[in-house]
Every structure is written in C-alpha cells, then in structure tokens.
Protein backbone atom coordinates (compact mmCIF):
# COMPACT_ATOMS: atom_id res chain seq x y z
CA UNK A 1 73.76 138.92 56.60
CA UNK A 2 73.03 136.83 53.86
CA UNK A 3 74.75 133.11 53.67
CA UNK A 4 76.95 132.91 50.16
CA UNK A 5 75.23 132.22 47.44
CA UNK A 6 76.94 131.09 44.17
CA UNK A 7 75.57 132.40 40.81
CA UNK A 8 76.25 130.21 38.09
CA UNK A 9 79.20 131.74 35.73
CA UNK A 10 77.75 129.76 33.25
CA UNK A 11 74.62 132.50 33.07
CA UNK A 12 74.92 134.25 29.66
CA UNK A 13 71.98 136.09 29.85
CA UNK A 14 68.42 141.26 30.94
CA UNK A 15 66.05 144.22 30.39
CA UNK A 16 63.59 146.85 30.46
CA UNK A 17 60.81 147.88 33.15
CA UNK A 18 58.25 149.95 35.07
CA UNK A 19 57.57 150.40 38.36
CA UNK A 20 54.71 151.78 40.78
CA UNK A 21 55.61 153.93 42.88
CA UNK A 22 55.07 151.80 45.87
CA UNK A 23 57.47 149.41 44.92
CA UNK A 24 60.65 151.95 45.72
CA UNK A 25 58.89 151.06 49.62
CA UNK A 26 60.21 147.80 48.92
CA UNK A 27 64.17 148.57 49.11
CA UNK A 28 65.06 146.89 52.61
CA UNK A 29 66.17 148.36 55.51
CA UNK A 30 69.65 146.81 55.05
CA UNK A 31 69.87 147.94 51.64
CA UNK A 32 69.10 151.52 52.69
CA UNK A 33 71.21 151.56 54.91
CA UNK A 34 74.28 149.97 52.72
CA UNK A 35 73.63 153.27 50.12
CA UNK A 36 73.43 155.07 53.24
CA UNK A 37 76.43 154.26 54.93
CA UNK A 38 78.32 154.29 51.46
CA UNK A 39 78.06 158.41 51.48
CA UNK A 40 78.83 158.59 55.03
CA UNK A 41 81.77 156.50 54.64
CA UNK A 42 83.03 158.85 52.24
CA UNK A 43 84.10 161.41 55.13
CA UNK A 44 86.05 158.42 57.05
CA UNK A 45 87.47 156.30 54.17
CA UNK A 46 90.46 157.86 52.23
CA UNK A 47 89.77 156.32 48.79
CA UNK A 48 86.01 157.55 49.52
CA UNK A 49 87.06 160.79 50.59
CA UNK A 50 89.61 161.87 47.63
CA UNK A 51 86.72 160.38 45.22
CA UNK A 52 84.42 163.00 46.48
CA UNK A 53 87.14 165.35 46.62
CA UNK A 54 87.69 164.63 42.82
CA UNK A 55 84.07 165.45 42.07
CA UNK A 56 85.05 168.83 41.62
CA UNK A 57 86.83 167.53 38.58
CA UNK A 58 83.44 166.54 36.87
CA UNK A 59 80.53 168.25 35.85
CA UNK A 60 77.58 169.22 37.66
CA UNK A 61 74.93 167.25 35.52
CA UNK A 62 74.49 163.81 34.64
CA UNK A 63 71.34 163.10 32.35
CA UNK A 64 70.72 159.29 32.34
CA UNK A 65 68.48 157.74 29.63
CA UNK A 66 66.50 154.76 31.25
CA UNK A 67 63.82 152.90 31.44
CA UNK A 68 61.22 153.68 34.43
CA UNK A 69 62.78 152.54 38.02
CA UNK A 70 65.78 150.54 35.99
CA UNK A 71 67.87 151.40 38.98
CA UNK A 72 68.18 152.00 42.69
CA UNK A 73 66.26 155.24 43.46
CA UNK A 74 69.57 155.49 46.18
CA UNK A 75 72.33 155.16 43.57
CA UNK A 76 71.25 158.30 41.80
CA UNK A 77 71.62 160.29 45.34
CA UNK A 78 74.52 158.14 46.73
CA UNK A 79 76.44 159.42 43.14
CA UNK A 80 76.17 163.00 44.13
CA UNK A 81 76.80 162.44 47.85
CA UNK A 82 80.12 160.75 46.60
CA UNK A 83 81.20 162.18 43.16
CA UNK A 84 79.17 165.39 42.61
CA UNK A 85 77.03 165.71 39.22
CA UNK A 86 73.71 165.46 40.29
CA UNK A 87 72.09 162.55 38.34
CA UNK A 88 68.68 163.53 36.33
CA UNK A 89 66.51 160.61 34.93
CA UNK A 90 64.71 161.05 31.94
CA UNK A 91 62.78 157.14 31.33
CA UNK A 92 61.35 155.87 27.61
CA UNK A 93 59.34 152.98 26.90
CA UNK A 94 60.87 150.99 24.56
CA UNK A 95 64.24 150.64 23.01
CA UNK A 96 63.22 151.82 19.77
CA UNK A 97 61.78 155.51 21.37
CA UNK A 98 65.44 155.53 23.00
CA UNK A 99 67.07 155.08 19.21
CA UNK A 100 64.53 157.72 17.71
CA UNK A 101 65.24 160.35 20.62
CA UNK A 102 69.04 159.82 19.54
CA UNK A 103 68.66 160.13 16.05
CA UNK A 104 66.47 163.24 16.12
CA UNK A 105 69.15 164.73 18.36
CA UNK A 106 66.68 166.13 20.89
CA UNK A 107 67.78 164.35 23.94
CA UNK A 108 71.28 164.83 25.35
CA UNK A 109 71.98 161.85 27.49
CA UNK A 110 75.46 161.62 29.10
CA UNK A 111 74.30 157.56 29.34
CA UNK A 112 71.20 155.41 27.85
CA UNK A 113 70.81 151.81 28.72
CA UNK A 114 70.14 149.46 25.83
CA UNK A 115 70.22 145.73 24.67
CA UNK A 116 72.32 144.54 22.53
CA UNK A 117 70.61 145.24 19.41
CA UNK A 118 70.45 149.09 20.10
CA UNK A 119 74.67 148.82 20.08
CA UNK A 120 75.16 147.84 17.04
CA UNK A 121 72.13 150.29 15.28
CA UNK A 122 73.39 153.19 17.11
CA UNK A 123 76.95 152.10 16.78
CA UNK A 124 76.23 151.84 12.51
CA UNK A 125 74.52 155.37 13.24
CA UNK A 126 77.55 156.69 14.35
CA UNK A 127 75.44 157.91 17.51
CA UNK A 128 77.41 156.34 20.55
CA UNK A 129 81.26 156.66 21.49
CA UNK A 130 83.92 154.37 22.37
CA UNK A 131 84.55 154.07 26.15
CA UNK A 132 88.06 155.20 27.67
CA UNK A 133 88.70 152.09 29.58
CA UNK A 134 91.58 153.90 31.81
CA UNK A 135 87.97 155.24 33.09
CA UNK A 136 86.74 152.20 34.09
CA UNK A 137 89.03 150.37 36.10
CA UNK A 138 86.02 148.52 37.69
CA UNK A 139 85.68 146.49 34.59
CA UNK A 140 87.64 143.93 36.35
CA UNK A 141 85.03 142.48 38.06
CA UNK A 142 82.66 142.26 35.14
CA UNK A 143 82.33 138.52 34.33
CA UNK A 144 84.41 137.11 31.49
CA UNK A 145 81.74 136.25 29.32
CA UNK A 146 80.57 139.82 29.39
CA UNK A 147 84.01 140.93 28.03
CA UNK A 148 82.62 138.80 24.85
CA UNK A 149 79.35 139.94 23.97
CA UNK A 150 78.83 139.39 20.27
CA UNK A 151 77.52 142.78 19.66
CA UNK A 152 80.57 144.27 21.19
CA UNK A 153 83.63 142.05 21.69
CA UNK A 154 86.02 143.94 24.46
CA UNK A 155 83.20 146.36 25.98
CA UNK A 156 84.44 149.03 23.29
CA UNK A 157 81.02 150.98 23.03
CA UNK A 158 79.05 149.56 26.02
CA UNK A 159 79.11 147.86 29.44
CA UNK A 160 76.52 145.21 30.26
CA UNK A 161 74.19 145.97 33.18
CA UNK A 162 71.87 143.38 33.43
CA UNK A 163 70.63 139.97 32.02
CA UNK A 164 67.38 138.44 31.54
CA UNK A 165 64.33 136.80 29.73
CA UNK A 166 61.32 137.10 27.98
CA UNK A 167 58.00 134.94 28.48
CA UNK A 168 54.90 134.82 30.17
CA UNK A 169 53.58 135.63 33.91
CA UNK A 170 50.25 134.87 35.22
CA UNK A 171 48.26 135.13 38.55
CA UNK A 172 47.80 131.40 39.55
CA UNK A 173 44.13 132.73 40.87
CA UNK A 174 43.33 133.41 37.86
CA UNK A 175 44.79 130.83 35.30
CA UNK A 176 44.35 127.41 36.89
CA UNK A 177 46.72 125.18 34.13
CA UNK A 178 50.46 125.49 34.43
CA UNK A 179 51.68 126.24 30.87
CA UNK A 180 54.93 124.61 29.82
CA UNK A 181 55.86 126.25 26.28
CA UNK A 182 54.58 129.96 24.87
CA UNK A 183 52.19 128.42 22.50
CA UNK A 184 50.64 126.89 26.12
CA UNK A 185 49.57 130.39 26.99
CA UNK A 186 48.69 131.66 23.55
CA UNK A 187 46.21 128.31 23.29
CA UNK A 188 44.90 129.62 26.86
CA UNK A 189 43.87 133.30 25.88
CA UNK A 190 40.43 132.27 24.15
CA UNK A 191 39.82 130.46 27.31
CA UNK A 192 40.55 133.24 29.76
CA UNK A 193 39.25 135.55 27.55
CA UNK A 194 37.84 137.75 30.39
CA UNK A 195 41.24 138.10 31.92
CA UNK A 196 43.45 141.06 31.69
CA UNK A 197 45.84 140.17 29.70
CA UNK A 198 49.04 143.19 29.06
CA UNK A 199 51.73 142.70 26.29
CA UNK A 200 54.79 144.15 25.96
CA UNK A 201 55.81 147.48 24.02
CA UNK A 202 58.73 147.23 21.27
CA UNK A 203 58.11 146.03 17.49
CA UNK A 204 61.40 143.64 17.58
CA UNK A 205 60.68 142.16 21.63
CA UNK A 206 56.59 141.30 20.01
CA UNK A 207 58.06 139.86 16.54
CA UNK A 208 61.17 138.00 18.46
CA UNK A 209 58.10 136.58 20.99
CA UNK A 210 56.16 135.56 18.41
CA UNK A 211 59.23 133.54 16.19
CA UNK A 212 59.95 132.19 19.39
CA UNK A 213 56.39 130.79 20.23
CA UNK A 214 56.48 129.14 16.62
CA UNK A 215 60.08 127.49 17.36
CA UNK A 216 61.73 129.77 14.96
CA UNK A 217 64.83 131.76 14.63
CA UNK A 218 64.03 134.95 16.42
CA UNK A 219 66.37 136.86 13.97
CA UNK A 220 64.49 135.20 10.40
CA UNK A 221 63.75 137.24 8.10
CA UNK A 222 62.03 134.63 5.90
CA UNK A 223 58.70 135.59 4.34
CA UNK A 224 56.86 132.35 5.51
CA UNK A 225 58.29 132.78 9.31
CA UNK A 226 57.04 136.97 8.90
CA UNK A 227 54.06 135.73 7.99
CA UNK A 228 53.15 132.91 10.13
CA UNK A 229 54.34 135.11 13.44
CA UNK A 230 52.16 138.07 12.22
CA UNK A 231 48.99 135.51 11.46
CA UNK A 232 49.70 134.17 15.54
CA UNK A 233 49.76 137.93 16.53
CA UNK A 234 46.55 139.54 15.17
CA UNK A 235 44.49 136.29 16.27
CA UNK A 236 45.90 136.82 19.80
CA UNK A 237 44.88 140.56 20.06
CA UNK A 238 41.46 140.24 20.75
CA UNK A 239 42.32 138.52 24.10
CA UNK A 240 45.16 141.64 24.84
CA UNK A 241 43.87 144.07 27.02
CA UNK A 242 47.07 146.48 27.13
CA UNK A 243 49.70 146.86 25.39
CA UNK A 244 52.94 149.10 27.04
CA UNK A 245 55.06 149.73 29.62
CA UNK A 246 53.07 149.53 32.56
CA UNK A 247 53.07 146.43 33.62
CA UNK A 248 54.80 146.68 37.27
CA UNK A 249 52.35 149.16 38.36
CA UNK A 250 49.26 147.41 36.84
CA UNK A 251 50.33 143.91 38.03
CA UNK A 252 51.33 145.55 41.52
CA UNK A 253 48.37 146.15 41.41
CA UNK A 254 46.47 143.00 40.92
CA UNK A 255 45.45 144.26 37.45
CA UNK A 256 47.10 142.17 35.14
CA UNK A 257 46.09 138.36 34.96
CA UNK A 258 48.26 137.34 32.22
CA UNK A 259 51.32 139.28 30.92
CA UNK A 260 53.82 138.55 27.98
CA UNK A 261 57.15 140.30 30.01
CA UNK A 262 60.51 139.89 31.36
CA UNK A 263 61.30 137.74 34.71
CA UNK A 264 62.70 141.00 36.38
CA UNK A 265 59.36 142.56 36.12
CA UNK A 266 57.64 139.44 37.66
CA UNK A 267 59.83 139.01 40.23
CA UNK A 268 58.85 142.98 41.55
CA UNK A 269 55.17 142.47 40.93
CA UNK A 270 55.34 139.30 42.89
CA UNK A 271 57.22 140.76 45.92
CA UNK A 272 54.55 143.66 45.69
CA UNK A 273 51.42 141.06 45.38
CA UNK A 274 52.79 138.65 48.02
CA UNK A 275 51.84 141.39 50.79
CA UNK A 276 48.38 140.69 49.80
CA UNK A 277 48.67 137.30 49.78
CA UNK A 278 48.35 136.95 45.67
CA UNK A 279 51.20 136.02 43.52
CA UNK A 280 52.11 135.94 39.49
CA UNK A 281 54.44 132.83 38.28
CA UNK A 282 57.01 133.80 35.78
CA UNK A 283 57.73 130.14 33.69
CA UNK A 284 60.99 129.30 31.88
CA UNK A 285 59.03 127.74 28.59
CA UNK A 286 59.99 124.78 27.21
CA UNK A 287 61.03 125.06 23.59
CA UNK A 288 63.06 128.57 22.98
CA UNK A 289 62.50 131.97 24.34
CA UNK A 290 64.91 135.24 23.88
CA UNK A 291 67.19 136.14 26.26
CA UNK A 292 69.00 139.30 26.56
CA UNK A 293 71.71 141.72 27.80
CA UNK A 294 71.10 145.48 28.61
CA UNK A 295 74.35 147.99 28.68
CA UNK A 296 75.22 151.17 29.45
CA UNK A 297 76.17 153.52 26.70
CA UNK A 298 77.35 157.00 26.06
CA UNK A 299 75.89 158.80 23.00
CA UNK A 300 78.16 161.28 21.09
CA UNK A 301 76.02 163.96 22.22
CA UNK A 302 76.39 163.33 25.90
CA UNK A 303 77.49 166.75 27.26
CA UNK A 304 79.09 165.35 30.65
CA UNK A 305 81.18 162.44 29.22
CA UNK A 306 83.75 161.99 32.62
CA UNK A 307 80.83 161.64 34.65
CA UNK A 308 79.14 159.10 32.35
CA UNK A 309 82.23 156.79 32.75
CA UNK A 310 82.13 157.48 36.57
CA UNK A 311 78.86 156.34 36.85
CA UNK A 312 79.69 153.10 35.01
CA UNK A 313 82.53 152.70 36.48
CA UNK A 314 80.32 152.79 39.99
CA UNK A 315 77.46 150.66 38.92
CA UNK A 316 80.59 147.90 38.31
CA UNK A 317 81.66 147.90 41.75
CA UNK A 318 79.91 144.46 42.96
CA UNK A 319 78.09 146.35 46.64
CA UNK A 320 76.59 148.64 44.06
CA UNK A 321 75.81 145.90 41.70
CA UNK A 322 74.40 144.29 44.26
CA UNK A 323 71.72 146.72 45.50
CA UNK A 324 70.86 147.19 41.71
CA UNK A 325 70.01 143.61 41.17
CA UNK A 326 68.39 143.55 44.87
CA UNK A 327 65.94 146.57 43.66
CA UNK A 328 65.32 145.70 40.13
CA UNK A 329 65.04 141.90 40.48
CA UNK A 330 67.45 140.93 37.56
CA UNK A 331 70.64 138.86 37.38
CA UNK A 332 74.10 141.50 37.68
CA UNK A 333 76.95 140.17 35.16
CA UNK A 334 79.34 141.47 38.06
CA UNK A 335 81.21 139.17 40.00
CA UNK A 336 81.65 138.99 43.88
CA UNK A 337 78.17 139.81 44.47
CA UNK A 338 76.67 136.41 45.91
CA UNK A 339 76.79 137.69 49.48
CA UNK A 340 75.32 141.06 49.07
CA UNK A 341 72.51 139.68 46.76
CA UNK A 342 69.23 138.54 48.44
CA UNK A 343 68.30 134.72 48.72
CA UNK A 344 65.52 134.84 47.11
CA UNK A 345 66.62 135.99 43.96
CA UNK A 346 70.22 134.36 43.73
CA UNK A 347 67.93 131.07 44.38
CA UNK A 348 65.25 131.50 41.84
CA UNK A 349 66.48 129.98 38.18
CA UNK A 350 63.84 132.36 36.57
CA UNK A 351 66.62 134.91 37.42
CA UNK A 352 69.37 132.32 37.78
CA UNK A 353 68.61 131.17 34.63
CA UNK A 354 69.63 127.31 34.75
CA UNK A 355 72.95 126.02 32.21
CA UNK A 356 70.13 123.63 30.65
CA UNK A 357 67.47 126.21 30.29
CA UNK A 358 69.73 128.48 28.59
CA UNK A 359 71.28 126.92 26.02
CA UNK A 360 68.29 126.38 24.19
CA UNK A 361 67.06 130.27 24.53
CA UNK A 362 68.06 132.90 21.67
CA UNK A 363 69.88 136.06 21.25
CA UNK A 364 68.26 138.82 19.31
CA UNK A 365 70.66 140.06 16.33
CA UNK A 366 68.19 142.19 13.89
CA UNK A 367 69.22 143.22 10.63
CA UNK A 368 68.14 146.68 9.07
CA UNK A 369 65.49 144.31 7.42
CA UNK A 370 64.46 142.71 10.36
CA UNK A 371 63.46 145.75 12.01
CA UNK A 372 61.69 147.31 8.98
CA UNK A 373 59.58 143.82 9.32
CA UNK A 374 58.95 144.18 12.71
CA UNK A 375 57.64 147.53 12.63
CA UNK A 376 55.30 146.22 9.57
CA UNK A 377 53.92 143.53 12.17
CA UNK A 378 53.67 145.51 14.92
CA UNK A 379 51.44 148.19 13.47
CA UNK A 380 49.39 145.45 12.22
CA UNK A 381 49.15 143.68 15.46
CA UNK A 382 48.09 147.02 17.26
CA UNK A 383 45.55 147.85 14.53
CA UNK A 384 44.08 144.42 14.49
C-alpha cells in the first residue's frame, strides 16, 4: 500500500474530459479490487449490509449527466451492488450543451456535473434544486474551503467533485522548446505548423484561455480585452487541427502534438503514451491561467432525487474519492484520501497544484454578458 502522502489544504482548485476506451484498462489491479471488495463487503459489514438493504427505499434509475469517462467505470456498478438504482450515463461535450439540454427540458438527469459557472446560470434559471443536507452526511469530510465556494457559499445547490487547470500539453518529440507562459506556445504554433495541434470545446473555457494568454481578467468584459483575445484567436486557427472533446482518445493515441486542455486529461494521455515509451508534458504557465471546480448537481427535473443525494453522498466518502481521482487523474477536494491516492499523482504539482502557482491563477465568474461575448468569439474563431 501506498506510503501517506499529504495534499496541500491550501489547493483551491477541476474539470471536464474524454477518454479512449483503452484507458478504463488502466484502473489497477488494487483499485479493482478496492470497488470489488466494497460490494462484497456489503454482505459481511452491518452498516454495508442495512445500506443495501435500504436500497429498496430508492428508485430503480439513476440518470447521471457527465462528461465522457468523468468517473470510475466501477463506481457506477459498485452503486447498484450496494444501494440499488442502476446508474445510466448519458456524457456531453461541453458545459454549455449540458445548460442547453436543461433548459430545453429534454434530458432528465437525477445529477449533472458542472463548474462553477454552470451553478449560478442554472441556479438564476431556476433549473437546479437545493440539496437536503440531512442526505449528505458525508459532507464532513469535504475540505473546508469547499464549504466556501464563491458560487455557492454552504454547498446549498452543489457539491464540488473535482479541481483543476487549464493550459497547454505537448509531446516533447515533437516540440523541442519548453514553453514557460501561454503566449510561449501560441508564438510556437507557426513554427510547428505541421503538428497536430487540438483545442478545447466551450465558448467561455476558449475566451477565458485567450484573456488569460494576454494577462487579462478572464471574467472582462471590456471591448478592447474582447477584441484583442478574439484578434489572438482567429490568427491561431490556422495552426488548430481539432477542435472538441476528444482529446484523451486522440492523444492516447499519439495523435495530438500540441493540445490547449486540462492537467487531468494530460495526466491519462500520459499514463496511456508512457506504455509506448512517448509522453505529453502538461506546464503550469507562468503569468495566469484559469483554474476551476466541477460539482455535482441535481436539476429540478431529476425524476430519482433520493438516489441523486445517495450518490453524492457516496462519491464523498474519501475510499471512493479516492479511486475517482486515481481513474480520472484530478485532485479530490475530500479529505483523508492521501493514502488511498496513487504517488504519482498526489506528487505531481500539475495536479497538486503548488500554494505559489495558485495564487496567481483565476476563477471564471461570467456574467450574462460575458457569455453572449464568448459565444460571439467562438463562432468567429471556428469560422476563421
């Protein structure tokens, strides 16, 4: 077993992903085993036992709205095993497909997973529902600072799930200078110009990139800043390849030279390319880059509402947490999870995101007119 490893409480940082579908091969033996030995435990632990006993209680569907692979293939089975609802996945892209599927009132999720941002527009929308924290009595071992998000002070419409950040990876092969800010790599796409370079999917993660990579406030709304980041966009997108949610299977792959994404995502692709003796390097830029928190949250419309807060309540108990952040490679904000977690990744300040790094990163906070911008800039970027 796995040494100790202390995770900075200072940490106040997730996010979205994709996955090929060799990369659920990479889930270790022990880990398989822990999910494993969690539903046979159930028949020889009492407080195991009378919570499958209670799954009677709950309904027999759980329709989770997530992002491709955002979560231990063996959670969704180890639920049933243990509680009862049998958990269907249904993945989007990008945050903002998430908020459109909610507002056209097509999808009935019992839970969706978004960032910050996504709280407080489908919170305004009157879309989500406050959580009934006698249903969560895991919340204890959520870190303090999570208790204190400023889109949600108290955890009254969401739990966090993960934390990470956004900049550049690249296949050291391939790029031979080691780029220190975001502007570094945007200077190096001319150059590399027969690389395959992949971008992200979202209007507000490509405008809060761009902001960033001109040392602005990712959350400006001023004309000149709008202008200047949409001007650094189009004269990029020659040089972009792909743009989407793809980018663990192509960069599993070998496929993707160059990619504007989040360290979670490079930390899989590496693991995947390592076998082949290739690896990407995920940098923590100099200057300012966004960081971010992804939550769970139940919509209005979710038709299964006790087992959504079971599920939550289960994701906070720190073994589970654990084998989340061990599959999807980014930092848990639950506490008493340093042994379970894997040395590599409670070791590596891309994911462990360093007290000095950090407090020069940015939180995204869009207004209404933000994201009316972003969407301008986006469609302008793609057309370019």
């Amino acid at each position: 077993m796995n040494k100790p490893i202390d995770i900075p409480a200072e940490i106040n940082v997730l996010a979205p992903e994709n996955r090929a579908d060799e990369i659920a091969g990479e889930i270790s033996r022990r880990q398989f085993l822990a999910a494993a030995g969690v539903g046979a435990a159930a028949l020889a632990v009492p407080g195991l036992a009378s919570a499958a006993r209670r799954a009677a209680a709950l309904e027999s569907k759980l329709l989770i709205g997530n992002y491709l692979n955002y979560a231990a293939p063996s959670d969704y089975t180890t639920f049933t095993k243990l509680f009862g609802p049998k958990v269907t996945v249904s993945t989007y892209s990008s945050s903002q497909e998430m908020v459109a599927k909610l507002r056209a009132g097509g999808s009935a999720y019992d839970i969706v997973v978004g960032g910050g941002s996504e709280v407080i527009i489908l919170r305004s929308l009157g879309l989500i529902q406050k959580l009934d924290h006698s249903k969560l009595p895991n919340l204890k071992y959520l870190r303090p600072d999570m208790h204190k998000t400023p889109y949600d002070p108290g955890n009254v419409y969401s739990v966090p799930k993960s934390v990470g950040m956004l900049s550049f990876w690249y296949r050291p092969a391939v790029v031979k200078e080691r780029p220190k800010t975001l502007m570094d790599m945007f200077k190096l796409l001319p150059k590399y110009k027969s690389a395959r370079v992949n971008f992200l999917d979202g209007a507000k993660e490509t405008l809060d990139m761009a902001l960033c990579t001109l040392g602005r406030n990712l959350n400006s709304t001023k004309p000149q800043d709008i202008a200047d980041a949409k001007k650094l966009l189009i004269a990029a997108k020659p040089y972009v390849d792909t743009i989407g949610g793809n980018a663990i299977e192509l960069g599993s792959r070998g496929q993707i030279d160059i990619c504007l994404g989040f360290n979670g995502d490079a930390k899989v692709v590496n693991r995947a390319l390592q076998k082949h003796g290739d690896r990407v390097i995920f940098f923590l830029p100099q200057g300012t880059t966004e960081y971010f928190i992804d939550n769970w949250i139940v919509p209005n419309a979710a038709k299964d509402p006790d087992a959504a807060h079971k599920w939550i309540d289960w994701m906070c108990t720190p073994t589970v947490a654990a084998r989340e952040m061990n599959f999807i490679g980014y930092l848990s904000p639950i506490t008493g999870i340093e042994k379970y977690v894997t040395k590599d990744l409670a070791n590596d300040p891309t994911i462990n995101i360093p007290a000095k790094d950090l407090a020069r990163y940015q939180t995204s906070h869009p207004s209404p007119k933000f994201l009316q911008l972003a969407n301008q800039v986006y469609d302008a970027f793609k057309a370019a």
